[in-house]
C-alpha atoms as a PDB file:
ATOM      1  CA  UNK A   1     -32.058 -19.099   3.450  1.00  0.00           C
ATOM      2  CA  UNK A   2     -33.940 -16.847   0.368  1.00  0.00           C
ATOM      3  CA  UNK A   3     -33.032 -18.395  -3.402  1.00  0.00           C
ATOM      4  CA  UNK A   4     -33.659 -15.971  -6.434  1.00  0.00           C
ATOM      5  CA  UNK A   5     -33.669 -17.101 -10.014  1.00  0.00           C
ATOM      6  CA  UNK A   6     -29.907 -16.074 -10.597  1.00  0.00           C
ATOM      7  CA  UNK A   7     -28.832 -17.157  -6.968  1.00  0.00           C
ATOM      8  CA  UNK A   8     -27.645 -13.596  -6.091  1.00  0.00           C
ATOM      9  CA  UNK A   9     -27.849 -14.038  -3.142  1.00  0.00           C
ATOM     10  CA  UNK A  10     -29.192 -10.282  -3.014  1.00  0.00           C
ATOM     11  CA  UNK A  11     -32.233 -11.155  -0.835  1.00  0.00           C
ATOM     12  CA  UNK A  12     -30.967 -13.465   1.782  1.00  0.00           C
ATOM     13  CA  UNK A  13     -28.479 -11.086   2.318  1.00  0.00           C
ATOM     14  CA  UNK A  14     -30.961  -8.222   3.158  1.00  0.00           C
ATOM     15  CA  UNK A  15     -32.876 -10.521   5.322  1.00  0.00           C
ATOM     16  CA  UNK A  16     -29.822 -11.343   7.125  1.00  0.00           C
ATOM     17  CA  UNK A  17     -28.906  -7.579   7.584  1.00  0.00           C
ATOM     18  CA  UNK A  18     -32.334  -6.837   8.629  1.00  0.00           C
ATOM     19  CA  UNK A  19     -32.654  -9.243  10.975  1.00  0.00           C
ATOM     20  CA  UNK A  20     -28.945  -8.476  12.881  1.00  0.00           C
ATOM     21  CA  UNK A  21     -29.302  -5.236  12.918  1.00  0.00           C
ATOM     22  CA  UNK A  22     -32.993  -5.701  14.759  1.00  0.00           C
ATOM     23  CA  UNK A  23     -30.971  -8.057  17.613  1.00  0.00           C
ATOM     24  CA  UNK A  24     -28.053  -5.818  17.680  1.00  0.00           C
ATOM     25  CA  UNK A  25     -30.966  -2.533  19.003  1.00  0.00           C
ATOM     26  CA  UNK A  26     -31.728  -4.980  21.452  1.00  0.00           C
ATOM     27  CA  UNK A  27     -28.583  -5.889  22.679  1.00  0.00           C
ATOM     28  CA  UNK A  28     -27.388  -2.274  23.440  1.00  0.00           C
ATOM     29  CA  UNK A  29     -30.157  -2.042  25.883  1.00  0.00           C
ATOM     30  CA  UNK A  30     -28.677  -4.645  28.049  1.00  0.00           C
ATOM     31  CA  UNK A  31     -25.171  -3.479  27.014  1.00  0.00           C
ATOM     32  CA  UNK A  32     -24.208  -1.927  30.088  1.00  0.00           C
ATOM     33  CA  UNK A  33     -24.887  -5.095  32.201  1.00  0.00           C
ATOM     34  CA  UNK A  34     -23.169  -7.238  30.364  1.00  0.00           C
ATOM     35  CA  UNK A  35     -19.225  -9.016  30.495  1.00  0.00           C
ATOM     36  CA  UNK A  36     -16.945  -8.560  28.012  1.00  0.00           C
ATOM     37  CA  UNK A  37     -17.212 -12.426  27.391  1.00  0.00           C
ATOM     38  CA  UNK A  38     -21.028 -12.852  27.856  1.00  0.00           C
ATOM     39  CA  UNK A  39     -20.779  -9.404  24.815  1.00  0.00           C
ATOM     40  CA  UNK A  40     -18.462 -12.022  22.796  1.00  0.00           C
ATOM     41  CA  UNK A  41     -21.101 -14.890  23.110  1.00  0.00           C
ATOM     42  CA  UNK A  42     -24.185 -12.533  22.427  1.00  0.00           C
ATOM     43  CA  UNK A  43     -22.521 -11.330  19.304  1.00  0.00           C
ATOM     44  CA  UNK A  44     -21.604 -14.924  18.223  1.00  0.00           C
ATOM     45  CA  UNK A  45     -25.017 -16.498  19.144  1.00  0.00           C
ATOM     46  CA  UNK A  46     -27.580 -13.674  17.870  1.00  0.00           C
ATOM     47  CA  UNK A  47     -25.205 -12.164  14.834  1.00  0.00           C
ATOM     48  CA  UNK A  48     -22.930 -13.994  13.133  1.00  0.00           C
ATOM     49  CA  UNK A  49     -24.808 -16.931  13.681  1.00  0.00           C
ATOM     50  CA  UNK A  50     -27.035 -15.790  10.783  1.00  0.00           C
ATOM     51  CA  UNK A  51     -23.851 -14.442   8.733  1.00  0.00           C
ATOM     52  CA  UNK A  52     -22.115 -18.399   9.197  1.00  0.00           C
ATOM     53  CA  UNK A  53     -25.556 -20.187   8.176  1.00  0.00           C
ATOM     54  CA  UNK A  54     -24.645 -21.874   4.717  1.00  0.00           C
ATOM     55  CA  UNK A  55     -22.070 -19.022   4.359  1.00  0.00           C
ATOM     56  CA  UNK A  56     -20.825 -21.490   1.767  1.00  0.00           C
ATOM     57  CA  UNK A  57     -23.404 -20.673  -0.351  1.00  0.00           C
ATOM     58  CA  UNK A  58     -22.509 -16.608  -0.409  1.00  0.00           C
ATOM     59  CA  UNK A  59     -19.417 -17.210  -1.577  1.00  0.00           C
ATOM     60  CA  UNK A  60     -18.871 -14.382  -5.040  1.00  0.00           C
ATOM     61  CA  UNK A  61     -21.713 -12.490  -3.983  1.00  0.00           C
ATOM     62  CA  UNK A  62     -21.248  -8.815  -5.111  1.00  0.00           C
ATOM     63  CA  UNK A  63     -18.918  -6.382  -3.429  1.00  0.00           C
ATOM     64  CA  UNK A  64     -21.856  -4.171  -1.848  1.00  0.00           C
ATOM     65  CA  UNK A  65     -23.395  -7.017  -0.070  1.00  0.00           C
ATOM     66  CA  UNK A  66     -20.414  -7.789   1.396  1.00  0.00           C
ATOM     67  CA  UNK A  67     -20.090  -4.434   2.547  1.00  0.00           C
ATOM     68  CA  UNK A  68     -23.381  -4.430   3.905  1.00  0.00           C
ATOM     69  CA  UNK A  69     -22.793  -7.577   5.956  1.00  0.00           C
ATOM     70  CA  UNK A  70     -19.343  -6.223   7.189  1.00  0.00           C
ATOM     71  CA  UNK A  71     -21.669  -2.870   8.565  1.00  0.00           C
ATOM     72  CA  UNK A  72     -23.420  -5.528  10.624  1.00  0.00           C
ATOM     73  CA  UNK A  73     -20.383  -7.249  11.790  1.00  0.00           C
ATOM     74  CA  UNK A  74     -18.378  -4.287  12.677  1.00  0.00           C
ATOM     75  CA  UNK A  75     -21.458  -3.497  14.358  1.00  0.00           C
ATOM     76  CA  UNK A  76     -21.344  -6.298  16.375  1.00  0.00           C
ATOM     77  CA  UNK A  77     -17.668  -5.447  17.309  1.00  0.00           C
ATOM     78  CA  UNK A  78     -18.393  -2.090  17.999  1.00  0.00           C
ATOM     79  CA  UNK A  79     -21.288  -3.725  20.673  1.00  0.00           C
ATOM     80  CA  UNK A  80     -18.724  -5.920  22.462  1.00  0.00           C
ATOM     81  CA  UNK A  81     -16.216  -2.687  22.413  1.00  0.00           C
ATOM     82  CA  UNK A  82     -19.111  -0.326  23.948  1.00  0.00           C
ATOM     83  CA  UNK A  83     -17.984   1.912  21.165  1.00  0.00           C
ATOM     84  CA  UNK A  84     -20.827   3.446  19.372  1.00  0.00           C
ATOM     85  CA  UNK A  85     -19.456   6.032  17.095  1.00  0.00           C
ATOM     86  CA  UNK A  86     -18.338   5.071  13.578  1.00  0.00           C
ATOM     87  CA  UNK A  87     -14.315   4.489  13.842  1.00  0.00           C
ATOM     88  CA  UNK A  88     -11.478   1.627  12.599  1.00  0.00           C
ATOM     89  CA  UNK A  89     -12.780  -1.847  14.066  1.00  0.00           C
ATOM     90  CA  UNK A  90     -10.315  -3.882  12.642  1.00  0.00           C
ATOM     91  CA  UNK A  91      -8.158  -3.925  15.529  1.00  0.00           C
ATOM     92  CA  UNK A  92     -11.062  -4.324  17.612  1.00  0.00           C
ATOM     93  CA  UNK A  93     -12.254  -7.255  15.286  1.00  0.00           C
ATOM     94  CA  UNK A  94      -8.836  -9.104  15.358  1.00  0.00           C
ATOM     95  CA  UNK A  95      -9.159  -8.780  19.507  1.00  0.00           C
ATOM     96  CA  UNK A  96     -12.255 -10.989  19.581  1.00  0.00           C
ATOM     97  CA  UNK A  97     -11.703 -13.030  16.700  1.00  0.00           C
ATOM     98  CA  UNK A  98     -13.718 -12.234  14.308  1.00  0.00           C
ATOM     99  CA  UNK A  99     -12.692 -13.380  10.588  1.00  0.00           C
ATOM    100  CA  UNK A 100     -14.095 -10.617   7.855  1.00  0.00           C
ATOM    101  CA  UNK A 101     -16.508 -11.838   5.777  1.00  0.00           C
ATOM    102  CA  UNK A 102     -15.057 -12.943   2.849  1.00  0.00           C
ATOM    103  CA  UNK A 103     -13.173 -15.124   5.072  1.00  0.00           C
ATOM    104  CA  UNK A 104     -15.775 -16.404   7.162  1.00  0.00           C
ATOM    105  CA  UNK A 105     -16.925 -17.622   3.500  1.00  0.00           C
ATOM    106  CA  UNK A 106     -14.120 -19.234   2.250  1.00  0.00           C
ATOM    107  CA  UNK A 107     -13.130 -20.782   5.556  1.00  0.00           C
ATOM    108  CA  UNK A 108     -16.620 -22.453   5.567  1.00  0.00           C
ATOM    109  CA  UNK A 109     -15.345 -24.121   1.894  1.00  0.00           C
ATOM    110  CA  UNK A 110     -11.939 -24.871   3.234  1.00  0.00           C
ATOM    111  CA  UNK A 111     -13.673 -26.533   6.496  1.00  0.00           C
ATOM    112  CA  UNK A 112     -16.264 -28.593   3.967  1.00  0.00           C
ATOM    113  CA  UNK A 113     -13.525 -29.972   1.792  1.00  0.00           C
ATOM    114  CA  UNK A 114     -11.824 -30.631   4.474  1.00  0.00           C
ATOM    115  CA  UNK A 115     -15.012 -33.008   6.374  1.00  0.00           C
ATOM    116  CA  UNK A 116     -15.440 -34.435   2.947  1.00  0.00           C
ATOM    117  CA  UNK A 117     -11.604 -35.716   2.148  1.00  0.00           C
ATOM    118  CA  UNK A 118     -12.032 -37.360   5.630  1.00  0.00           C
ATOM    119  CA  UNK A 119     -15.459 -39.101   5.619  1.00  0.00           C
ATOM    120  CA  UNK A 120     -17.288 -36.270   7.860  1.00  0.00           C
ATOM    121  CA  UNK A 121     -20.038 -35.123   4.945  1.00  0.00           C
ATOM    122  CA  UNK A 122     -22.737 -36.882   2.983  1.00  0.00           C
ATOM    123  CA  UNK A 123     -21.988 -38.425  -0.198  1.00  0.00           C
ATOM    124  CA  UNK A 124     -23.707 -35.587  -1.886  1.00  0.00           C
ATOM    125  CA  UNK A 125     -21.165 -33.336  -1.016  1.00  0.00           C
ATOM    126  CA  UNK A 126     -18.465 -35.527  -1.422  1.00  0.00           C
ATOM    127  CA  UNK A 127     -20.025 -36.201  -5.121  1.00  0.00           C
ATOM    128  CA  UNK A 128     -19.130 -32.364  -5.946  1.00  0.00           C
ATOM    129  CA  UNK A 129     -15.352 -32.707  -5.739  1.00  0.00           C
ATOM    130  CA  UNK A 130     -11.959 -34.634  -7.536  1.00  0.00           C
ATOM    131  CA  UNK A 131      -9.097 -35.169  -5.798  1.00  0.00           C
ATOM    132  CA  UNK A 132      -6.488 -34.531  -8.128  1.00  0.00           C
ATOM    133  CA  UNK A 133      -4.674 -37.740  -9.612  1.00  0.00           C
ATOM    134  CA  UNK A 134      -1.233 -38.211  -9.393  1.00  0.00           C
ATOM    135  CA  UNK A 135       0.311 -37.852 -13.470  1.00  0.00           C
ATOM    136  CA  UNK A 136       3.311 -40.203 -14.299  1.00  0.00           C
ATOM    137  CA  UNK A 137       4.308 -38.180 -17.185  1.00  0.00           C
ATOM    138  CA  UNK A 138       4.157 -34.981 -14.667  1.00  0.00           C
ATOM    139  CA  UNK A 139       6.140 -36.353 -11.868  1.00  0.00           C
ATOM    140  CA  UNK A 140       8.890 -33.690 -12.310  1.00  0.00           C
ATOM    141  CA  UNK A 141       5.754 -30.778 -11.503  1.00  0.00           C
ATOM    142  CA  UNK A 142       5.157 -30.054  -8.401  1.00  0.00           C
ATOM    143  CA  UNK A 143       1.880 -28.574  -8.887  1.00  0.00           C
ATOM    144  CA  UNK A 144       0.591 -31.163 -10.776  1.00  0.00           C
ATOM    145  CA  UNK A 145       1.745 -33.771  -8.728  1.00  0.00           C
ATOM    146  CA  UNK A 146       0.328 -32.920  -5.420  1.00  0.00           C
ATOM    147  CA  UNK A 147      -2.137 -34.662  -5.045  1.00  0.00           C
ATOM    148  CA  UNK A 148      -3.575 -32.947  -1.710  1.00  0.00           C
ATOM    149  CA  UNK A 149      -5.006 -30.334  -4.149  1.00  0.00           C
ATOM    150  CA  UNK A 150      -8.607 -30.580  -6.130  1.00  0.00           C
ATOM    151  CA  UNK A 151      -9.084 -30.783  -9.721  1.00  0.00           C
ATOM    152  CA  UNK A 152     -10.313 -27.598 -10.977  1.00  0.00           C
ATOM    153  CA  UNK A 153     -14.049 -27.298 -12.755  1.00  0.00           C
ATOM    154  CA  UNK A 154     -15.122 -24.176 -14.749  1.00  0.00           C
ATOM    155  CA  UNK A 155     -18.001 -22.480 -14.089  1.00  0.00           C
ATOM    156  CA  UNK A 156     -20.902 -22.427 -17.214  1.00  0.00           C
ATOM    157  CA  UNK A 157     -23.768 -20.130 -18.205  1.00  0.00           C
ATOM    158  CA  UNK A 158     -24.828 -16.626 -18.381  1.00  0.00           C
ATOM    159  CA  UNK A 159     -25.127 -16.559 -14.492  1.00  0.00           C
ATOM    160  CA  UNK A 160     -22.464 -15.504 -12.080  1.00  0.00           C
ATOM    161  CA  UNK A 161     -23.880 -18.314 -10.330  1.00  0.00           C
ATOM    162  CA  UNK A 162     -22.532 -20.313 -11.764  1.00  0.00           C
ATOM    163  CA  UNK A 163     -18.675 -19.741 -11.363  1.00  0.00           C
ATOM    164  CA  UNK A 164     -20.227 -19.392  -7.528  1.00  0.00           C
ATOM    165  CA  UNK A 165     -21.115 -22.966  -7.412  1.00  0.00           C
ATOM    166  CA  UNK A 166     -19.644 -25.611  -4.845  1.00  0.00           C
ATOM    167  CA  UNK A 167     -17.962 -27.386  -7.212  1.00  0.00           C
ATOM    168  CA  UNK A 168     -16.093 -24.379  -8.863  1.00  0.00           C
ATOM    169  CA  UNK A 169     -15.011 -22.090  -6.014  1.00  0.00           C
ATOM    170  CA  UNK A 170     -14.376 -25.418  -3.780  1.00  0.00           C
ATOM    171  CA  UNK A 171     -11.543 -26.022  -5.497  1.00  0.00           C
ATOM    172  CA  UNK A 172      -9.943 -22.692  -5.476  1.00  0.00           C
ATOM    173  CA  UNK A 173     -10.414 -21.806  -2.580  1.00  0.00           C
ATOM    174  CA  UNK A 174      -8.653 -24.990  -1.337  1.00  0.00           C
ATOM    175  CA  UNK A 175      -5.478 -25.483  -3.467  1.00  0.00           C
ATOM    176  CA  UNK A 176      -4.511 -21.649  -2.491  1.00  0.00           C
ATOM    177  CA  UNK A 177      -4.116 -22.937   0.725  1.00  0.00           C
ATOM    178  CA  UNK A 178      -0.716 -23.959   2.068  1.00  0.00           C
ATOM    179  CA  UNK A 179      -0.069 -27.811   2.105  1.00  0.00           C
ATOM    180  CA  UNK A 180       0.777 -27.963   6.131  1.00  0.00           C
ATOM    181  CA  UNK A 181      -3.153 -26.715   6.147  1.00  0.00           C
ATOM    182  CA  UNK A 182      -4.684 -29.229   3.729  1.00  0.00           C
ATOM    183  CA  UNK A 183      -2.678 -31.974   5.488  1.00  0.00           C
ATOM    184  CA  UNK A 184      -3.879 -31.472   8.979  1.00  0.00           C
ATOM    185  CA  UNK A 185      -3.885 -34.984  10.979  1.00  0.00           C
ATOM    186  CA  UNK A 186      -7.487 -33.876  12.897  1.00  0.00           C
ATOM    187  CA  UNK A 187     -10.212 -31.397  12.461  1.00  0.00           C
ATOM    188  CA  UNK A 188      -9.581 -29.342  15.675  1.00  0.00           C
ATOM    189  CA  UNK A 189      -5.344 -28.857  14.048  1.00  0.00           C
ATOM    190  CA  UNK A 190      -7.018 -27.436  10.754  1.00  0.00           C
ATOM    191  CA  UNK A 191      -9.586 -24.877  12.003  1.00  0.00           C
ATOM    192  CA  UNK A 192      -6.446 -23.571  14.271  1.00  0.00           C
ATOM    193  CA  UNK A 193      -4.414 -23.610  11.182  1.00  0.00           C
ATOM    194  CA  UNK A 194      -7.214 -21.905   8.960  1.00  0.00           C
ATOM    195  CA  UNK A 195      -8.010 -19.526  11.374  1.00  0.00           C
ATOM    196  CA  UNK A 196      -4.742 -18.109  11.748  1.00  0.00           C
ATOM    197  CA  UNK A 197      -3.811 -18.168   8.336  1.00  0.00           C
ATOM    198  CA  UNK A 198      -6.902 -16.193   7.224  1.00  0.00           C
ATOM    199  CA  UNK A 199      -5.815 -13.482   9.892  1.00  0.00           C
ATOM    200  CA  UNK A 200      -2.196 -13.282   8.992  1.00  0.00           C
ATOM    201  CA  UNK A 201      -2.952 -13.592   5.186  1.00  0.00           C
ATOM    202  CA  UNK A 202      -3.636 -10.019   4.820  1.00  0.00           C
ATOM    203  CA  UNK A 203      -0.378  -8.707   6.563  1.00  0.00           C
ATOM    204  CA  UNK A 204       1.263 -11.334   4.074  1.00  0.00           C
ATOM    205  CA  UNK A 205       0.088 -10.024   1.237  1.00  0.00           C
ATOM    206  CA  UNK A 206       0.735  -5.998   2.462  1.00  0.00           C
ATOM    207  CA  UNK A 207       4.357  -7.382   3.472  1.00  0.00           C
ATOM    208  CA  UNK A 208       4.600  -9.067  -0.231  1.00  0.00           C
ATOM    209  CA  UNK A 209       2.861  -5.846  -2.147  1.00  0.00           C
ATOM    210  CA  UNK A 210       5.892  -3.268  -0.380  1.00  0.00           C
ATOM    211  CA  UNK A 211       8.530  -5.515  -1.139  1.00  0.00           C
ATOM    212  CA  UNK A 212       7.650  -5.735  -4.503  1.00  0.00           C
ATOM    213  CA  UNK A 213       6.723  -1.666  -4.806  1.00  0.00           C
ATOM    214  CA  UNK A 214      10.654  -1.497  -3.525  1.00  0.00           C
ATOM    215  CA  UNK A 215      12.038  -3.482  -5.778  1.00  0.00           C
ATOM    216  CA  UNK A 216      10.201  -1.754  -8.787  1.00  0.00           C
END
């Protein structure tokens, strides 16, 4: 993991790039005598093993570096396809599993709150975060009453940093999720529940985006 002086990001991203797209050359020379499953694991295991490494940490970084790590993953998927020339992966993706990146980053948030509101992460982490407080005065709000969500902290300085941090996109990123998620009884129940929400999300919001075109 690289750190510049306005946490960018820019470098560690490049390093990451560099260094998947050097294992990926290698990996299509044993390509052809390789499973379908032992493809999966090599992609996993030598790719996004790198991209998941304190993914938490990339989360707002700009739009072109998250292109350039979704090159590498579709990459990947392209590998574990045999498919070399450049076409659509994301039905390919959504065959092996593979969240996009900007998921990948928020479900690495989602799965830290989640570790910390149960006792599973240092007090360091946990030291970042608010559960919200239940108001008296608000009962009748919903929103302000639920008290599965986390108080919200806004980001401050000249650096997008900043409004990066922990503390600040933690909370966002959890509250937009649906209560049955943030309520899981065990760890195993929420990753299955984040998992598939982060895939169908997308067709959600297409479904939501045409209904509201045809009502305009």
């Amino acid at each position: 993991m690289m750190f510049e002086i306005e946490l960018a990001m820019t470098e560690n991203d490049t390093k990451i790039v560099q260094s998947c797209n050097l294992q990926l050359v290698s990996m299509w020379h044993v390509a052809g005598k390789l499973t379908r499953e032992l493809k999966i694991k090599l992609a996993s295991t030598l790719n996004h093993s790198r991209i998941d490494f304190c993914s938490a940490l990339l989360h707002g970084i700009s739009v072109k570096d998250q292109k350039r790590l979704r090159k590498v993953q579709n990459s990947a998927t392209r590998f574990i396809s045999g498919q070399r020339r450049r076409r659509g992966v994301t039905e390919l993706r959504k065959r092996v599993h593979f969240l996009p990146i900007k998921e990948r980053i928020e479900y690495k948030i989602c799965l830290l709150v989640y570790k910390i509101q149960n006792g599973l992460c240092p007090d360091y982490l946990a030291d970042l975060i608010d559960r919200r407080e239940k108001k008296l005065e608000n009962m009748d709000l919903k929103d302000d009453s639920d008290v599965t969500k986390l108080k919200k902290k806004h980001g401050r300085g000249i650096y997008t940093s900043t409004y990066s941090a922990f503390s600040v996109a933690a909370p966002i990123t959890w509250n937009n999720l649906p209560i049955y998620i943030r309520i899981s009884p065990s760890i195993q129940l929420f990753k299955s529940r984040l998992k598939s929400y982060f895939f169908c999300f997308p067709l959600h919001m297409t479904y939501l985006h045409h209904l509201l075109q045809h009502q305009l």
